[in-house]
C-alpha atoms as a PDB file:
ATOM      1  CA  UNK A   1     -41.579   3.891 -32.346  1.00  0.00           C
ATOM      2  CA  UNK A   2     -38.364   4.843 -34.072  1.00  0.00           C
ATOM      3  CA  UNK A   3     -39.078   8.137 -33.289  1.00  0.00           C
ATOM      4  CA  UNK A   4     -38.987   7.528 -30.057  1.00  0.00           C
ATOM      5  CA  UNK A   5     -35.955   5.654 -29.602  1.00  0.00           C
ATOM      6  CA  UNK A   6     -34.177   8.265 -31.738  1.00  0.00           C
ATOM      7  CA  UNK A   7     -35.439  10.639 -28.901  1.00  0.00           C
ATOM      8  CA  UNK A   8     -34.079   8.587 -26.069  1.00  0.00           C
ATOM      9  CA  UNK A   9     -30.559   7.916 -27.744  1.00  0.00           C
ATOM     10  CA  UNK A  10     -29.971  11.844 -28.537  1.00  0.00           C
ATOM     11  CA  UNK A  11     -31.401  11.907 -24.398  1.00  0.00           C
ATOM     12  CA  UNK A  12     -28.665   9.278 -23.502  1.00  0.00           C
ATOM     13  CA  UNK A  13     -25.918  11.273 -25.553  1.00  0.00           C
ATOM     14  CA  UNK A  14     -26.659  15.182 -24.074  1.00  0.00           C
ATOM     15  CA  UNK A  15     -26.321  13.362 -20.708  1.00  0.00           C
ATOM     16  CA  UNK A  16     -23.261  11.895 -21.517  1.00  0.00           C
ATOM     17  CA  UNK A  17     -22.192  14.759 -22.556  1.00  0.00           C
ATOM     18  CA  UNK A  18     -22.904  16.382 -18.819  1.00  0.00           C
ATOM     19  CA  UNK A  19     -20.360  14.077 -17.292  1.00  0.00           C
ATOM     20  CA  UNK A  20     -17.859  13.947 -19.989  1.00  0.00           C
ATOM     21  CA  UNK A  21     -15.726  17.161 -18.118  1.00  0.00           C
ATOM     22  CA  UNK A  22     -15.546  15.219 -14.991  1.00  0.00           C
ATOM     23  CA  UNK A  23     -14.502  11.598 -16.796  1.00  0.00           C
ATOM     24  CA  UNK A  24     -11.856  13.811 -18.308  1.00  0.00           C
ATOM     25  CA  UNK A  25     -10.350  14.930 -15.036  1.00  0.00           C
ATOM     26  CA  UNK A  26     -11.059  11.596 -13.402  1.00  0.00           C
ATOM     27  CA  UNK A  27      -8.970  10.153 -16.286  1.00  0.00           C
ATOM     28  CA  UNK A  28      -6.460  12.529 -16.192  1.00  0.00           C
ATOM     29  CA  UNK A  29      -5.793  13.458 -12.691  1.00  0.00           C
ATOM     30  CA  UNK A  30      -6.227   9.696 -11.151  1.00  0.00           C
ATOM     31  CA  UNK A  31      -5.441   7.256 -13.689  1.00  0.00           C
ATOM     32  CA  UNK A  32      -3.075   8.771 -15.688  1.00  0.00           C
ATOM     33  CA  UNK A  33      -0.772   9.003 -12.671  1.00  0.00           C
ATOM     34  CA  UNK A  34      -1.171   5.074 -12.379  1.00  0.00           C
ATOM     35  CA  UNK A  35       1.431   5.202 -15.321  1.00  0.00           C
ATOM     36  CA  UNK A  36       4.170   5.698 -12.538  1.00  0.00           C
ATOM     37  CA  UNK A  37       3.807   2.703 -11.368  1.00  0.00           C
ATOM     38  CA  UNK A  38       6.332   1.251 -13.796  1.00  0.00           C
ATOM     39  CA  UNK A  39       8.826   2.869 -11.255  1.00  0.00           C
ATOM     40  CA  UNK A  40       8.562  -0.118  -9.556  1.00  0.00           C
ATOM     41  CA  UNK A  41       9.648  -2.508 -12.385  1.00  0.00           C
ATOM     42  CA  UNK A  42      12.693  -0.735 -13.311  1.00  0.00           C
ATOM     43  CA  UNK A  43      16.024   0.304 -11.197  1.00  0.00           C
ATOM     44  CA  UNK A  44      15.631   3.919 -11.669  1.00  0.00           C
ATOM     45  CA  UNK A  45      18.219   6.365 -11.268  1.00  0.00           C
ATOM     46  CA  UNK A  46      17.009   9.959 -11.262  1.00  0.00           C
ATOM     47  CA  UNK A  47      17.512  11.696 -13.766  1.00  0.00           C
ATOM     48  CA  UNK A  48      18.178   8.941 -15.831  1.00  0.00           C
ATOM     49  CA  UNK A  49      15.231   7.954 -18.432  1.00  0.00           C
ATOM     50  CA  UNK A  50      13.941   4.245 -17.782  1.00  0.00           C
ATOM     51  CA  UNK A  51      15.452   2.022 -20.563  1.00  0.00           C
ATOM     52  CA  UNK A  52      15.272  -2.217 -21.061  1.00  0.00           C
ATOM     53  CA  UNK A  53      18.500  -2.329 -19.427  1.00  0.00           C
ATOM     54  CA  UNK A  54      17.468  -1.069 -15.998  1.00  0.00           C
ATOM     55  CA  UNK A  55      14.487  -3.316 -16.046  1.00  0.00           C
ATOM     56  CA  UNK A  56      14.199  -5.488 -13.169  1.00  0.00           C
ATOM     57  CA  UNK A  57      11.310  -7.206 -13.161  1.00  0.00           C
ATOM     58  CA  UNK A  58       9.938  -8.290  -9.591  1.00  0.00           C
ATOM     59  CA  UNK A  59      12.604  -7.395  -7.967  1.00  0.00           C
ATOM     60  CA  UNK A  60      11.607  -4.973  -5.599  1.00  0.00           C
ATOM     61  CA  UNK A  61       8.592  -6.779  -4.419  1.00  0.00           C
ATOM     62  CA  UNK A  62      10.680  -9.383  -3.711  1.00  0.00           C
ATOM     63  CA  UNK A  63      13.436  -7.501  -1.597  1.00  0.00           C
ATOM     64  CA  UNK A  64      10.257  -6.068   0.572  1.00  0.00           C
ATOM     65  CA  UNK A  65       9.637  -9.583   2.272  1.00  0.00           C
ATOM     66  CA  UNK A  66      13.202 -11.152   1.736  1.00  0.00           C
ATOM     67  CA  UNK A  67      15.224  -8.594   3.548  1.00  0.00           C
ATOM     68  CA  UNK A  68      14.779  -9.033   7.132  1.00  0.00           C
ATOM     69  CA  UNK A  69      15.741  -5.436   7.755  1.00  0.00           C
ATOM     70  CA  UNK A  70      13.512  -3.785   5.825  1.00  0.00           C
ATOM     71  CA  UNK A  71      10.628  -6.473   6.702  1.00  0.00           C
ATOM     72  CA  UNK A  72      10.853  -5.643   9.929  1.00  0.00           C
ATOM     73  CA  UNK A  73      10.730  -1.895   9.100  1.00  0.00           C
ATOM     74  CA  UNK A  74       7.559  -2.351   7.257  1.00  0.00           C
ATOM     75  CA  UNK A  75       6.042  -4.540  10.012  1.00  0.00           C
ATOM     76  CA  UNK A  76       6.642  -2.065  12.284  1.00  0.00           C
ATOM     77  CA  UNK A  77       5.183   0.846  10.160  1.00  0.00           C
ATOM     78  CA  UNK A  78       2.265  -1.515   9.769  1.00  0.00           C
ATOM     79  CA  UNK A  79       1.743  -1.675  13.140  1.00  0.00           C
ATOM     80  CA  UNK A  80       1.735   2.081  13.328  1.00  0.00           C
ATOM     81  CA  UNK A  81      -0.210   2.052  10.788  1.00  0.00           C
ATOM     82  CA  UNK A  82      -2.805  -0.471  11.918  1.00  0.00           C
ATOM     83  CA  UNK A  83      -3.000   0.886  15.811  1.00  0.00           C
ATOM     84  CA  UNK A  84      -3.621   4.825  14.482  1.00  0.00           C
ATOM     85  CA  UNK A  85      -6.089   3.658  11.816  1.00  0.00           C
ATOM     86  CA  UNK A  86      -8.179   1.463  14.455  1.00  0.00           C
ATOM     87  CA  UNK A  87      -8.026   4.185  17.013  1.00  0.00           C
ATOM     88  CA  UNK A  88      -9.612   6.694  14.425  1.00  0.00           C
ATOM     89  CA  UNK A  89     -12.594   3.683  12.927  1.00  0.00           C
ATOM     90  CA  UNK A  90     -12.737   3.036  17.053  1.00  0.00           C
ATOM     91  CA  UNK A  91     -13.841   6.612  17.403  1.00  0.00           C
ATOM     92  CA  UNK A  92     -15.448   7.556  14.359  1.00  0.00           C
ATOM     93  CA  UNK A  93     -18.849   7.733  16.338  1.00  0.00           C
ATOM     94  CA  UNK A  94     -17.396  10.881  17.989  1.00  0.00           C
ATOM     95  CA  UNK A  95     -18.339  13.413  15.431  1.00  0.00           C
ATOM     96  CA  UNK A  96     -22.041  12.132  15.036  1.00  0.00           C
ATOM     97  CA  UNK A  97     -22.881  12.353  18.885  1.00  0.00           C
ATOM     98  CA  UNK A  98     -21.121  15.513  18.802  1.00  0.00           C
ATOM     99  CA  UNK A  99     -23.670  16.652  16.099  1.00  0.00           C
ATOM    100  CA  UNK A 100     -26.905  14.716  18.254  1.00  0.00           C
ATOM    101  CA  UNK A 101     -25.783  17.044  21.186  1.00  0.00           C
ATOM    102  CA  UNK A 102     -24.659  20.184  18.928  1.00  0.00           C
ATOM    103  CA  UNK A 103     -28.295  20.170  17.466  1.00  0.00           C
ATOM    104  CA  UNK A 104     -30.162  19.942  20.743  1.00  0.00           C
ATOM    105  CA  UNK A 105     -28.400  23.314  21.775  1.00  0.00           C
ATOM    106  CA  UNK A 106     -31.838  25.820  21.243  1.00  0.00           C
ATOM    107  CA  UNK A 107     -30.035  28.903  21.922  1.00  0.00           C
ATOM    108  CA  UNK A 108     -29.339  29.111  18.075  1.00  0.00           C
ATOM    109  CA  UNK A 109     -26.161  31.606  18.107  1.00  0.00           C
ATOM    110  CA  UNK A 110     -24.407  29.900  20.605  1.00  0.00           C
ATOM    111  CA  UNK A 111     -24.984  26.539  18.559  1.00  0.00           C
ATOM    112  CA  UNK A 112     -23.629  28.483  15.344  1.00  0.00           C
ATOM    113  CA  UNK A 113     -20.744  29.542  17.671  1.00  0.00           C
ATOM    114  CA  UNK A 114     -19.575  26.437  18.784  1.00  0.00           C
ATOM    115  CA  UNK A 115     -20.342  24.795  15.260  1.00  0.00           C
ATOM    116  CA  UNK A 116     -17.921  27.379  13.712  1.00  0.00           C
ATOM    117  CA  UNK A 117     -15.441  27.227  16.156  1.00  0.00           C
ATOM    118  CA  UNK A 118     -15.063  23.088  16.174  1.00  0.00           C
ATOM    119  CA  UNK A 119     -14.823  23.559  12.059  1.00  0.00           C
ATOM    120  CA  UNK A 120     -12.494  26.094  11.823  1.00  0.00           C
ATOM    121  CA  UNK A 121      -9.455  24.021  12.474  1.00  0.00           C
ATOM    122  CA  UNK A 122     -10.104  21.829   9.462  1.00  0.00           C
ATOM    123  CA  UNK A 123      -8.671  25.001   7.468  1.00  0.00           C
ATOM    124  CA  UNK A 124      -5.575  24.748   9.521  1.00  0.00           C
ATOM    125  CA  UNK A 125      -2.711  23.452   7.758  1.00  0.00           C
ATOM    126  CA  UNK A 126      -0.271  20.792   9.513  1.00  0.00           C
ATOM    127  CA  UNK A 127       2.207  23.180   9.939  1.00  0.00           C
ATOM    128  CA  UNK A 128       0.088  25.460  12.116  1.00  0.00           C
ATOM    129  CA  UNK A 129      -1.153  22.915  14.498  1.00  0.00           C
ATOM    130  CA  UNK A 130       2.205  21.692  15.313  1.00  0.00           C
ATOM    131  CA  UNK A 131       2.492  25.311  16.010  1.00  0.00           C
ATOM    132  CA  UNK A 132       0.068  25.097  18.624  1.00  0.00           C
ATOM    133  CA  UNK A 133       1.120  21.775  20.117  1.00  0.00           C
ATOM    134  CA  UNK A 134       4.468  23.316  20.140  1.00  0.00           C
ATOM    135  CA  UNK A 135       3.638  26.563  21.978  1.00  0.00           C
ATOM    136  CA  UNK A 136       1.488  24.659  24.619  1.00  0.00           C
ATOM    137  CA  UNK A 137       3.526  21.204  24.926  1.00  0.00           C
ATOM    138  CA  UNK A 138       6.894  22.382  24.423  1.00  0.00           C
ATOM    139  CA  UNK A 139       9.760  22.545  27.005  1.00  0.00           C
ATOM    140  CA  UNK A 140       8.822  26.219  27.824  1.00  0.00           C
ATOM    141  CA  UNK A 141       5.045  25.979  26.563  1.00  0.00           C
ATOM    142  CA  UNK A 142       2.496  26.565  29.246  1.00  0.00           C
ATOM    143  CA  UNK A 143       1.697  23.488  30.425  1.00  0.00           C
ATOM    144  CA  UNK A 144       5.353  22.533  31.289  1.00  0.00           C
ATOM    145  CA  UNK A 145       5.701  26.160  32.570  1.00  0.00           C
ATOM    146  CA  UNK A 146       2.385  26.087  34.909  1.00  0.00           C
ATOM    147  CA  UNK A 147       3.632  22.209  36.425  1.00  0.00           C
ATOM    148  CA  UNK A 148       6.619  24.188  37.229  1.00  0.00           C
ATOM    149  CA  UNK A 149       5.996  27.478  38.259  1.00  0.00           C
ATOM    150  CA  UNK A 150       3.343  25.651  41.014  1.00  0.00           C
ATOM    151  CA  UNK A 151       5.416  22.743  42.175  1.00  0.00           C
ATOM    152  CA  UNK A 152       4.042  20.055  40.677  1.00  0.00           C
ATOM    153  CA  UNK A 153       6.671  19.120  38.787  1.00  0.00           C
ATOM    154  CA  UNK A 154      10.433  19.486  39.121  1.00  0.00           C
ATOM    155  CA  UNK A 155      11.522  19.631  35.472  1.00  0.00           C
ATOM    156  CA  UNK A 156       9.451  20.025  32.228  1.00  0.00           C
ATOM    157  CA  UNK A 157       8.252  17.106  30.506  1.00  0.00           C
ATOM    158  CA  UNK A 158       9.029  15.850  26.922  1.00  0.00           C
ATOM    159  CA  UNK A 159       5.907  15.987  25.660  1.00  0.00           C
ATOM    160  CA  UNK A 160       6.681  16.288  22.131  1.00  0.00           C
ATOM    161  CA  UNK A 161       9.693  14.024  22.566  1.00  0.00           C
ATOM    162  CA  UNK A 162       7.898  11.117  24.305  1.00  0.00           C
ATOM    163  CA  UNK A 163       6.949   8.110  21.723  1.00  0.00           C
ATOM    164  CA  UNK A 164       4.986   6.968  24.931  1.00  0.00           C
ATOM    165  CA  UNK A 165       1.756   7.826  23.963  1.00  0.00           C
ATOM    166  CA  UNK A 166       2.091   9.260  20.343  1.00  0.00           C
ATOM    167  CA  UNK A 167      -0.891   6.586  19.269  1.00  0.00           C
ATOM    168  CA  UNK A 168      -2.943   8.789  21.246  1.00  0.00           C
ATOM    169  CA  UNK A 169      -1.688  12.101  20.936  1.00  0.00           C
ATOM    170  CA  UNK A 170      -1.860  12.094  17.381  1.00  0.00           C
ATOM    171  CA  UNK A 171      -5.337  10.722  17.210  1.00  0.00           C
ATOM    172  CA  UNK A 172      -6.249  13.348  19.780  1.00  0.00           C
ATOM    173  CA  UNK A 173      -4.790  16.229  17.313  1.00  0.00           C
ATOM    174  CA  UNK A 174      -6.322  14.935  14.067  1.00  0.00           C
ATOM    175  CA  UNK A 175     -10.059  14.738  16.294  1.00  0.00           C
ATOM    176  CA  UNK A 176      -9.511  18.364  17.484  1.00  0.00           C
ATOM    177  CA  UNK A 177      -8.833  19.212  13.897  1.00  0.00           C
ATOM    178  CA  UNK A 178     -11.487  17.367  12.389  1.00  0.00           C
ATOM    179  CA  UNK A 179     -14.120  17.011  14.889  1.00  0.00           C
ATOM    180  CA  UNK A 180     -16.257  19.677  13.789  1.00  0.00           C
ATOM    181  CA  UNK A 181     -16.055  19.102   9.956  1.00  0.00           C
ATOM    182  CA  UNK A 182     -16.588  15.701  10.046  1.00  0.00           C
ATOM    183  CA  UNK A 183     -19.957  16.494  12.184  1.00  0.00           C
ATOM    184  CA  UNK A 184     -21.206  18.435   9.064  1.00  0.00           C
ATOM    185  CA  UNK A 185     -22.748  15.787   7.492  1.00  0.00           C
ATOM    186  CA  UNK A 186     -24.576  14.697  10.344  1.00  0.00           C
ATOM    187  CA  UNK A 187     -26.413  17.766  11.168  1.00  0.00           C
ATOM    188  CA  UNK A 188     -27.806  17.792   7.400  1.00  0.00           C
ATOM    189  CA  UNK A 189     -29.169  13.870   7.911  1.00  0.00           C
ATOM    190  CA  UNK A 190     -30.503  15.224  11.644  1.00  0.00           C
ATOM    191  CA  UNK A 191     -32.266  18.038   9.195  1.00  0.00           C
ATOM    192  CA  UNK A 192     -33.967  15.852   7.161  1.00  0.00           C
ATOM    193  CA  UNK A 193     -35.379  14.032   9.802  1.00  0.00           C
ATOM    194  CA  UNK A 194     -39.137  14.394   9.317  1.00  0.00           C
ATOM    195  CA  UNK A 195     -40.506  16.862  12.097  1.00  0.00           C
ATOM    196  CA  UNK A 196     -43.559  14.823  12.477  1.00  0.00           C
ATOM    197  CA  UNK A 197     -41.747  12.304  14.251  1.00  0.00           C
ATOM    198  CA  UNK A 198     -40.527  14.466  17.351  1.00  0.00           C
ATOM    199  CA  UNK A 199     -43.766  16.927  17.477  1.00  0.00           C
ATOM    200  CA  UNK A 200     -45.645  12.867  18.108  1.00  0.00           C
ATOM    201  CA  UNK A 201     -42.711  12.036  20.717  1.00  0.00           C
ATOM    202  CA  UNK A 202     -43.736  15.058  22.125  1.00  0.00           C
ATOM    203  CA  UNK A 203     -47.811  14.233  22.348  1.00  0.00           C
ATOM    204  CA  UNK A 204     -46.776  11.040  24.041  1.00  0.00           C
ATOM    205  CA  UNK A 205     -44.728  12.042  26.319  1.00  0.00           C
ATOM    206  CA  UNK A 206     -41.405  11.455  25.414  1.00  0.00           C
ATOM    207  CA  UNK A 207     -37.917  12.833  26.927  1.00  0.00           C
ATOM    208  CA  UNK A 208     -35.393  14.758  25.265  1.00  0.00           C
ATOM    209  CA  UNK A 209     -32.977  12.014  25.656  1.00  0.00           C
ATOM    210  CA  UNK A 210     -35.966   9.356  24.780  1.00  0.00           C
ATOM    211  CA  UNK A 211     -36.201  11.193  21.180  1.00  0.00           C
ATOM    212  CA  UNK A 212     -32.192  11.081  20.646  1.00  0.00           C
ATOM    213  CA  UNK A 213     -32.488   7.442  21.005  1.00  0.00           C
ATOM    214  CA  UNK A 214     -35.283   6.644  19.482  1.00  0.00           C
ATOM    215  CA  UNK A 215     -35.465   8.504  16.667  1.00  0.00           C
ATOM    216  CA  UNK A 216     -32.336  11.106  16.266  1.00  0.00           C
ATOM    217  CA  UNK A 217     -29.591   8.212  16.052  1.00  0.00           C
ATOM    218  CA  UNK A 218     -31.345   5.407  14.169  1.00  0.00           C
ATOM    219  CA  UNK A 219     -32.311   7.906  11.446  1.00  0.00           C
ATOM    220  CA  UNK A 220     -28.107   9.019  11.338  1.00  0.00           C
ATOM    221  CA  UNK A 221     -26.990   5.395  11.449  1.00  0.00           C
ATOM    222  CA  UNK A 222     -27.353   4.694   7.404  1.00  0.00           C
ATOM    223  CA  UNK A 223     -25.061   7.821   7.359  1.00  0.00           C
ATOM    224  CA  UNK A 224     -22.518   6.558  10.177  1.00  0.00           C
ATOM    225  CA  UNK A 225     -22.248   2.889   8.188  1.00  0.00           C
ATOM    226  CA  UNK A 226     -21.514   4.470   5.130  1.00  0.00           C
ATOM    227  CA  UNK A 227     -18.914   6.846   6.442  1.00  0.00           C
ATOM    228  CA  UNK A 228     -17.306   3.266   8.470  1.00  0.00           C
ATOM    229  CA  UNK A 229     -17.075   1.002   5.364  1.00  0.00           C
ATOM    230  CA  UNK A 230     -15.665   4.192   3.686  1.00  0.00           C
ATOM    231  CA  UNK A 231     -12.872   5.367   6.891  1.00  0.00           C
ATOM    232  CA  UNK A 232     -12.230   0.981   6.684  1.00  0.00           C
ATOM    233  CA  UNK A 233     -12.079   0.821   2.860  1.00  0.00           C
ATOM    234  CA  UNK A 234      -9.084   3.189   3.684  1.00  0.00           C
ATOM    235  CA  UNK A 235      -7.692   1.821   6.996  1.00  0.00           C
ATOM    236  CA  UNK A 236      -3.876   2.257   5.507  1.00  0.00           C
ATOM    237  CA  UNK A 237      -4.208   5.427   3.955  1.00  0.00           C
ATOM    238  CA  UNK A 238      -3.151   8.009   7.061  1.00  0.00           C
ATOM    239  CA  UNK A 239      -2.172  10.354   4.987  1.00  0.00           C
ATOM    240  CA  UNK A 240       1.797  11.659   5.811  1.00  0.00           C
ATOM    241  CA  UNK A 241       1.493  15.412   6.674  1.00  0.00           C
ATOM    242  CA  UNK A 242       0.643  15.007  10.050  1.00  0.00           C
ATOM    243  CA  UNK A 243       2.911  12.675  10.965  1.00  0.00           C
ATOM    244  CA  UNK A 244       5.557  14.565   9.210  1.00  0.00           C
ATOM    245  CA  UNK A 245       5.462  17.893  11.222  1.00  0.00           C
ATOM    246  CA  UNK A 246       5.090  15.593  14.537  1.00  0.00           C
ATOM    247  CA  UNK A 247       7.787  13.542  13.651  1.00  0.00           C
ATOM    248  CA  UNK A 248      11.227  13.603  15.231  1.00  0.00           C
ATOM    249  CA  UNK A 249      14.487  11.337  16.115  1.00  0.00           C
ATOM    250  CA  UNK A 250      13.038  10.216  19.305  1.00  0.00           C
ATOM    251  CA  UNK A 251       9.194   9.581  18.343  1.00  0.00           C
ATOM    252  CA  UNK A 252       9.977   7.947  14.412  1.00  0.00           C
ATOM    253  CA  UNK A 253       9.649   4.343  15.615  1.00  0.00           C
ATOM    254  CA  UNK A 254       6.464   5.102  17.182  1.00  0.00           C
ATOM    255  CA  UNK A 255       4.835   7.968  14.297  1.00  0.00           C
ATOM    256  CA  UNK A 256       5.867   6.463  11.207  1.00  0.00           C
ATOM    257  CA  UNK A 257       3.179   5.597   9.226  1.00  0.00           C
ATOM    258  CA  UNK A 258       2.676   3.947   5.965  1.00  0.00           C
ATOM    259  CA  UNK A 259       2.066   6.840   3.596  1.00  0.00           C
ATOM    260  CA  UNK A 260       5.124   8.586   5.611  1.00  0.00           C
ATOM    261  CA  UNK A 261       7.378   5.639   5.812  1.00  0.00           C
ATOM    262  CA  UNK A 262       7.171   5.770   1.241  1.00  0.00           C
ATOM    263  CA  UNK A 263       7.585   9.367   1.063  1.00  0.00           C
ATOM    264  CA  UNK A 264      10.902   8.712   3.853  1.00  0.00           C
ATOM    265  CA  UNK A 265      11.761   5.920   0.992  1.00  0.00           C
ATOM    266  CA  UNK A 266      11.754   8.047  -2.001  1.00  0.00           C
ATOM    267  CA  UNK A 267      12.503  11.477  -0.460  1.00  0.00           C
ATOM    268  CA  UNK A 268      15.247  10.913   2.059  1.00  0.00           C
ATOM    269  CA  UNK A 269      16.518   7.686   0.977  1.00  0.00           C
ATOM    270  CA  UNK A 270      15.987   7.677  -2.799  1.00  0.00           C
ATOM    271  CA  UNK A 271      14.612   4.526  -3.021  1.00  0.00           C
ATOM    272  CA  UNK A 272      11.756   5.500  -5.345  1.00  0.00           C
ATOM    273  CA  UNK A 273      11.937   1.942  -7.058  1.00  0.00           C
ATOM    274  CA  UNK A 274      11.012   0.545  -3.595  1.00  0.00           C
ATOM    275  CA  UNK A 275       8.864   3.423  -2.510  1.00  0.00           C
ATOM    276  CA  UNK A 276       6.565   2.411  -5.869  1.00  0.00           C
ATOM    277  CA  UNK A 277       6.269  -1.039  -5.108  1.00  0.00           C
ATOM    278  CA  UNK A 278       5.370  -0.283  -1.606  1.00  0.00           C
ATOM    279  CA  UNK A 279       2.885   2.142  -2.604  1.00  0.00           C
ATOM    280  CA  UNK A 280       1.009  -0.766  -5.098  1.00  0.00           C
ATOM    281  CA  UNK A 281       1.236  -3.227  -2.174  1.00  0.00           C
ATOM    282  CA  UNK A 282      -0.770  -0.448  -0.241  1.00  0.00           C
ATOM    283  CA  UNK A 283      -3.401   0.473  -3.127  1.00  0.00           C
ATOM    284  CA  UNK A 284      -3.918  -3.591  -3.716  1.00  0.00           C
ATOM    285  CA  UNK A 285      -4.658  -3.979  -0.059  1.00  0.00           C
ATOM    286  CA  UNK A 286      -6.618  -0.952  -0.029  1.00  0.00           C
ATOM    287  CA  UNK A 287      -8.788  -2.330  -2.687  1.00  0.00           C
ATOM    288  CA  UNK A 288      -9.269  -5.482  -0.832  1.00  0.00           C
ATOM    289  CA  UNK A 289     -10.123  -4.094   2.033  1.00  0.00           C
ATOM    290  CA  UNK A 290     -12.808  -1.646  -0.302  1.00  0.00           C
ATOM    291  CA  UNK A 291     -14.638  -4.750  -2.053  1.00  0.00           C
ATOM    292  CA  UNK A 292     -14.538  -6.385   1.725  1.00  0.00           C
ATOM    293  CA  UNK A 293     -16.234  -3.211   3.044  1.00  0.00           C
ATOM    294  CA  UNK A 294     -18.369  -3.079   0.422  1.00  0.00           C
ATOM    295  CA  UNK A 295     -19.327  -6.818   0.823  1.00  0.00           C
ATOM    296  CA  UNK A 296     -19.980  -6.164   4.775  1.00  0.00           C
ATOM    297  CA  UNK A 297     -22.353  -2.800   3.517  1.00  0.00           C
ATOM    298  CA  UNK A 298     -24.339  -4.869   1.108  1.00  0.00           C
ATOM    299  CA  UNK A 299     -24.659  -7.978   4.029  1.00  0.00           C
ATOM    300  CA  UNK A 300     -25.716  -5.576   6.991  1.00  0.00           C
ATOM    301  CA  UNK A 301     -27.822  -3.135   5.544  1.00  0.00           C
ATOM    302  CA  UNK A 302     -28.811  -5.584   2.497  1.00  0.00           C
ATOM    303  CA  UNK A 303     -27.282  -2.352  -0.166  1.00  0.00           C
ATOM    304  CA  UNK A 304     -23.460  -1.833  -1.260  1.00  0.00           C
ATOM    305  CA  UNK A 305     -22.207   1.802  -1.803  1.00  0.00           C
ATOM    306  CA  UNK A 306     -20.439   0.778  -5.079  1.00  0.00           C
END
C-alpha cells in the first residue's frame, strides 16, 4: 500500500514537473507585470524613481469620477467602447455560419481557396489594412474616383474623415480581417461531427438545409457559447491598434476606445499615474464581467469554463 502511494506521489511530481515551464512564463510574463500597478498609487514623474514622498494614495481614482471633464471623457470612451464591443458579441455568429456554408462547398479546392483567402488577412498588420481602406476610401481612392468619374457624385466623399458611421466601419474592417480565422475553430467541431448522423439524414430523406439545422448547428453551439461568454468576459478589452491607425482629428470622439483612450493618457498626455488607475478600473470590471459570464455558462449549459 505504501508502495503504491509512493508510486502515485513520484506520478503527481513528474507531472508537475510537465507544466512547471509554462507556470514560469505565466508567472513571469502576466503577473509579474501586475507589479506596475503601483503607478497608480504614486505621482510619478518619468524618469524619476517612485519614493514615499510622491505617494498619493487614492488619488487618482478619485480625480477619474470627481472631475467632470475627464468623467465625461471616460463616459464617452465607454460608450465607444460599449457600442463597438456589442456590435462585435451582436455578430459573433458570423464566423460559424460562415464555416456551416464554407463546409457544404464539395468542390474541395475551391473550398480550400476561399478558406485561405478569408484567413489570410488575420496576418495583416493594422498598418496594412488602413493601407487598403486608404487606397480604396480615400479622397482619390477608387470608390470616390468611380462616383465621380460617372456622375454620381459631384465631389468625393470623406469617407475616412466621417465619424458618421465609424461604429460600423470599424466593425466591418475587424470582420473582414478576422472572419476567416475566427471560422477555424468551427470547421474542426463540424469535423468531429459523427458521420453516422448525416449518412441516416440521408436514408430518411432529409435536405441539405434540413441537416444544417438539425444536426450541423446544434452540434457547433457548445463551441459558439463558449467563444460568447469568452468575447463578453472581455467586452472592454478592444484592443488599441486598430483604432489607432483609423484614428484622426475629425473621427477621435467617435473611435476612441478604452484601451486607446489609456495609451492617449500615458503616451500623448503623460498621465501614466491616471492611465494605471484607469487600466485597474478596466481589469476589475473585466473580471466581473468574467465570473458573470462564467456564472451565465455554468446556468445555461449546467458547466462553467473556469
Amino acid at each position: 500500500m505504501k508502495l503504491l502511494q509512493n508510486k502515485k506521489k513520484l506520478r503527481s511530481y513528474k507531472e508537475f514537473l510537465y507544466i512547471l515551464p509554462f507556470i514560469l512564463l505565466v508567472a513571469v510574463f502576466a503577473y509579474y507585470p501586475l507589479y506596475g500597478w503601483l503607478y497608480a498609487f504614486f505621482d510619478y514623474r518619468p524618469p524619476q524613481p517612485l519614493t514615499m514622498e510622491s505617494f498619493v494614495g487614492l488619488k487618482w481614482f478619485k480625480s477619474l469620477v470627481s472631475n467632470q471633464v475627464k468623467t465625461k471623457q471616460i463616459l464617452n470612451v465607454l460608450t465607444n467602447t460599449l457600442v463597438m464591443s456589442g456590435i462585435t458579441v451582436g455578430t459573433s455568429w458570423l464566423p460559424m455560419i460562415f464555416a456551416v456554408f464554407l463546409n457544404e462547398i464539395k468542390c474541395i479546392p475551391f473550398r480550400k481557396a476561399v478558406q485561405t483567402v478569408t484567413t489570410i488577412p488575420n496576418f495583416i498588420s493594422w498598418v496594412l489594412v488602413y493601407s487598403v481602406a486608404f487606397n480604396i476610401f480615400n479622397n482619390t481612392g477608387v470608390v470616390n474616383h468611380l462616383l465621380v468619374s460617372t456622375g454620381i457624385l459631384e465631389k468625393p466623399v470623406q469617407f475616412l474623415q466621417a465619424s458618421d458611421h465609424v461604429w460600423l466601419t470599424q466593425w466591418f474592417w475587424l470582420t473582414w480581417k478576422n472572419l476567416g480565422w475566427a471560422a477555424i475553430m468551427y470547421i474542426a467541431a463540424i469535423t468531429g461531427i459523427d458521420e453516422e448522423l448525416f449518412e441516416a439524414a440521408r436514408v430518411d430523406g432529409a435536405t441539405r438545409m434540413k441537416m444544417i439545422r438539425y444536426i450541423t448547428i446544434p452540434s457547433i453551439l457548445p463551441t459558439y457559447f463558449v467563444l460568447l461568454m469568452l468575447s463578453i468576459a472581455s467586452f472592454l478589452s478592444n484592443g488599441m491598434e486598430q483604432y489607432y491607425v483609423f484614428q484622426n482629428a475629425f473621427n477621435k470622439e467617435k473611435i476612441q476606445v478604452l484601451d486607446l483612450y489609456v495609451f492617449n493618457l500615458a503616451m500623448g498626455s503623460g498621465s501614466y499615474s491616471v492611465a494605471t488607475a484607469l487600466s485597474i478600473l478596466k481589469s476589475i470590471i473585466s473580471l466581473i464581467l468574467l465570473s458573470v459570464a462564467n456564472g451565465i455558462s455554468k446556468l445555461v449549459r449546467g458547466e462553467s469554463f473556469l
